[in-house]
Protein backbone atom coordinates (compact mmCIF):
# COMPACT_ATOMS: atom_id res chain seq x y z
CA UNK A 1 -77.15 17.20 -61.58
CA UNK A 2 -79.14 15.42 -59.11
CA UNK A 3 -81.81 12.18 -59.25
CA UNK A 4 -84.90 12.73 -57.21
CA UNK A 5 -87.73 10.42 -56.18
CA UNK A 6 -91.76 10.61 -55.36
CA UNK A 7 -92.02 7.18 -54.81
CA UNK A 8 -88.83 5.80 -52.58
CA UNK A 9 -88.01 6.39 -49.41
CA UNK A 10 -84.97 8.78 -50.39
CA UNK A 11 -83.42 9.72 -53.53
CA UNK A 12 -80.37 6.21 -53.67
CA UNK A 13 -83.21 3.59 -52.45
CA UNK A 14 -84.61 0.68 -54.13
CA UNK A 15 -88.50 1.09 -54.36
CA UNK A 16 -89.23 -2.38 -54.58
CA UNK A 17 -92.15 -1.21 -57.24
CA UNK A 18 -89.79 0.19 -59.66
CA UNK A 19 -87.62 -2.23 -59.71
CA UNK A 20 -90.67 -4.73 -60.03
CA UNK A 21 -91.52 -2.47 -63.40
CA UNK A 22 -87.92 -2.63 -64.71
CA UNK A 23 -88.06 -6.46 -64.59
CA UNK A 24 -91.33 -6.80 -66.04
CA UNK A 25 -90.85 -4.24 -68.61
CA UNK A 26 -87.44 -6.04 -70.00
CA UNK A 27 -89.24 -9.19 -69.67
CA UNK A 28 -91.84 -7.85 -72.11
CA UNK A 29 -89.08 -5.64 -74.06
CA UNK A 30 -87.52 -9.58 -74.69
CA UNK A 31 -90.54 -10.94 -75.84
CA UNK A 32 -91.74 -8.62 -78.39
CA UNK A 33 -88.04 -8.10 -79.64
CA UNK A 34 -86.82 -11.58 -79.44
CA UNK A 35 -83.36 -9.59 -78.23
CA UNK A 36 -81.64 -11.66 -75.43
CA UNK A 37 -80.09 -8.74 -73.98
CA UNK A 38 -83.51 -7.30 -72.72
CA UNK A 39 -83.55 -11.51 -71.40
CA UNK A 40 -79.91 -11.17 -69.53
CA UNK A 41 -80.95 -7.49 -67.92
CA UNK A 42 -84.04 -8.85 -66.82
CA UNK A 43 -82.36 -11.79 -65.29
CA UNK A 44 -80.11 -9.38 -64.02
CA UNK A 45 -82.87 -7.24 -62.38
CA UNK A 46 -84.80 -10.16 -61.33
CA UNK A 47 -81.63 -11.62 -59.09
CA UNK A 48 -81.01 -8.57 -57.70
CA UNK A 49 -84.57 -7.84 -56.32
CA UNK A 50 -84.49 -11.72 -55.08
CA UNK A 51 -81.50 -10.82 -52.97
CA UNK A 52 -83.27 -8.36 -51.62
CA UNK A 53 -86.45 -10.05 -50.70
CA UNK A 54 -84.18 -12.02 -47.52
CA UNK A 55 -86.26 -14.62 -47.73
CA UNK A 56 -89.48 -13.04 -48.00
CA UNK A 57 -91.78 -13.33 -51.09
CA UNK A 58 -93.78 -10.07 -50.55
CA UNK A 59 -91.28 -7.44 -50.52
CA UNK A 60 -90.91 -4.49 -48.19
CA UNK A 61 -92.39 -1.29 -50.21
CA UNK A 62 -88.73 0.24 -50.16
CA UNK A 63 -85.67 -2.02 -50.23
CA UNK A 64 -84.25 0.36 -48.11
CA UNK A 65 -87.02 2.20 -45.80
CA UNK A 66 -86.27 2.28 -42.04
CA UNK A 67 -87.31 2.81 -38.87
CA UNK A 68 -91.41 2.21 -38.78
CA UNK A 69 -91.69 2.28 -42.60
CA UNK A 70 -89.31 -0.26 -43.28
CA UNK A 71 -91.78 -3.67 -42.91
CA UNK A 72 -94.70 -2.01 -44.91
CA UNK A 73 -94.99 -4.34 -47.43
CA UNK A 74 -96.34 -4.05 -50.96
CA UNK A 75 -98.43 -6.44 -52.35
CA UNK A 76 -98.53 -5.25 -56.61
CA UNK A 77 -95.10 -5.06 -56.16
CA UNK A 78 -94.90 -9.18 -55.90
CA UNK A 79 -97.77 -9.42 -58.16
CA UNK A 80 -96.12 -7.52 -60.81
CA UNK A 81 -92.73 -9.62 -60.36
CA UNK A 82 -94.59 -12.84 -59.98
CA UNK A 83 -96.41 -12.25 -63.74
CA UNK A 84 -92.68 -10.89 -64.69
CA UNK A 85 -90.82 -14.49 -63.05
CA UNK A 86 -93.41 -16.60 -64.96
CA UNK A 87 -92.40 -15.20 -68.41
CA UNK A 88 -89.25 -15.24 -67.98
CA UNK A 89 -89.24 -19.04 -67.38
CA UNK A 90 -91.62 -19.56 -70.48
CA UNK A 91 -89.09 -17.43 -72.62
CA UNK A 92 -85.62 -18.47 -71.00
CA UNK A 93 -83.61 -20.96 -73.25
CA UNK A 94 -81.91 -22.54 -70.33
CA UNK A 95 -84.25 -25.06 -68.85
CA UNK A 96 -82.92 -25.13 -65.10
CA UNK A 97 -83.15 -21.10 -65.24
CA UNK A 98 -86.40 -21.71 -66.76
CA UNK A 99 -87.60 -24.03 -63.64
CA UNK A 100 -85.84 -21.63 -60.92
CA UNK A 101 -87.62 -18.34 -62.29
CA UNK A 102 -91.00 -20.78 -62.47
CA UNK A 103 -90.29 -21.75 -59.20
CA UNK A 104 -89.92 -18.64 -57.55
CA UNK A 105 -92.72 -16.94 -59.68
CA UNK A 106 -95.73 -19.59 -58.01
CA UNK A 107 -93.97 -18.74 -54.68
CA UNK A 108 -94.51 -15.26 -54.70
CA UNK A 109 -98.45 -16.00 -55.92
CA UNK A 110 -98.74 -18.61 -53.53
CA UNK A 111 -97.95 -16.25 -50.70
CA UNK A 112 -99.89 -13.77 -52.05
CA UNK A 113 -103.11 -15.89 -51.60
CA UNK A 114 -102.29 -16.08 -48.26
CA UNK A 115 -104.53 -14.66 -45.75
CA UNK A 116 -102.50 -11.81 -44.09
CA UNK A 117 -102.55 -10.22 -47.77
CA UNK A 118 -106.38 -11.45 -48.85
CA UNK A 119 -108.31 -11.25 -45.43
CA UNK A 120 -111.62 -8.97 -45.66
CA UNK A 121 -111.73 -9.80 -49.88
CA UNK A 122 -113.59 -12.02 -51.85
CA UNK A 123 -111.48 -14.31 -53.87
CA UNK A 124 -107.61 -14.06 -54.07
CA UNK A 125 -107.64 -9.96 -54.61
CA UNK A 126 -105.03 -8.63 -52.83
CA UNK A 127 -104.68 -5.78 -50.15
CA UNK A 128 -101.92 -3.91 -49.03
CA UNK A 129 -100.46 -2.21 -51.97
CA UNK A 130 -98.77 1.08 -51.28
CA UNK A 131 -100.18 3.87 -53.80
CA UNK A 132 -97.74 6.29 -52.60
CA UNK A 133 -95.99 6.03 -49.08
CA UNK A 134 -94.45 9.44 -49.36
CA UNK A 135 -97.83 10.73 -49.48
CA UNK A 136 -99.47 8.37 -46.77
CA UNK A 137 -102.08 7.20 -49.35
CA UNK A 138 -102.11 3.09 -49.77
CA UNK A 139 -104.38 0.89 -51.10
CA UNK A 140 -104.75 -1.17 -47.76
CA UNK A 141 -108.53 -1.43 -48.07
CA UNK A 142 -109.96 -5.06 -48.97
CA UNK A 143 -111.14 -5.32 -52.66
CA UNK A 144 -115.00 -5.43 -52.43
């Protein structure tokens, strides 16, 4: 048996949108159950795709693309986290995890706002989500 991917850069890599969809769907899964175990493996998630942000808030479209690919960034991707950080903090019991997942939730739509991801919109709408890398269709255009 063998995993395969249409969305990552090769089969064992981290698409940073997955894993953006794994912590926002166990965020969700935690709300609507009240289970804290979806909480912890959201957590969980959430810490691991921090770690591999290196500092950056808008992460690269695969954790673990290289050569030319590897600084493509992708924008939905730290929107979908940022909406995914912000209710984790309003759920979290813990009221200093609460403020760091708050915290690092307006950082990622701060820098979002930013020109180099909102230059040629109207508004804050973002630009340079990746559709599909492996098939060389993105979503670079500005919103109109």
């Amino acid at each position: 048996m063998r995993g395969y991917t249409f969305q990552g850069a090769f089969d064992e890599s981290a698409w940073s949108r997955g894993q953006a969809w794994a912590i926002y769907g166990y965020v969700n899964s935690a709300r609507e159950t009240g289970k804290r175990a979806y909480l912890d493996l959201a957590e969980r998630l959430a810490e691991y795709y921090l770690r591999r942000l290196e500092g950056r808030q808008v992460p690269r479209w695969d954790f673990d693309a290289t050569g030319r690919d590897a600084e493509i960034k992708d924008t939905a991707a730290a929107a979908i986290v940022a909406s995914a950080l912000l209710e984790l903090a309003r759920l979290h019991p813990d009221a200093q995890a609460a403020a760091k997942w708050q915290r690092h939730g307006i950082a990622m739509l701060e820098a979002l706002c930013r020109d180099e991801f909102t230059k040629g919109s109207t508004g804050c709408c973002i630009t340079r989500a990746i559709r599909s890398r492996m098939t060389s269709a993105s979503m670079a255009r500005p919103c109109r």
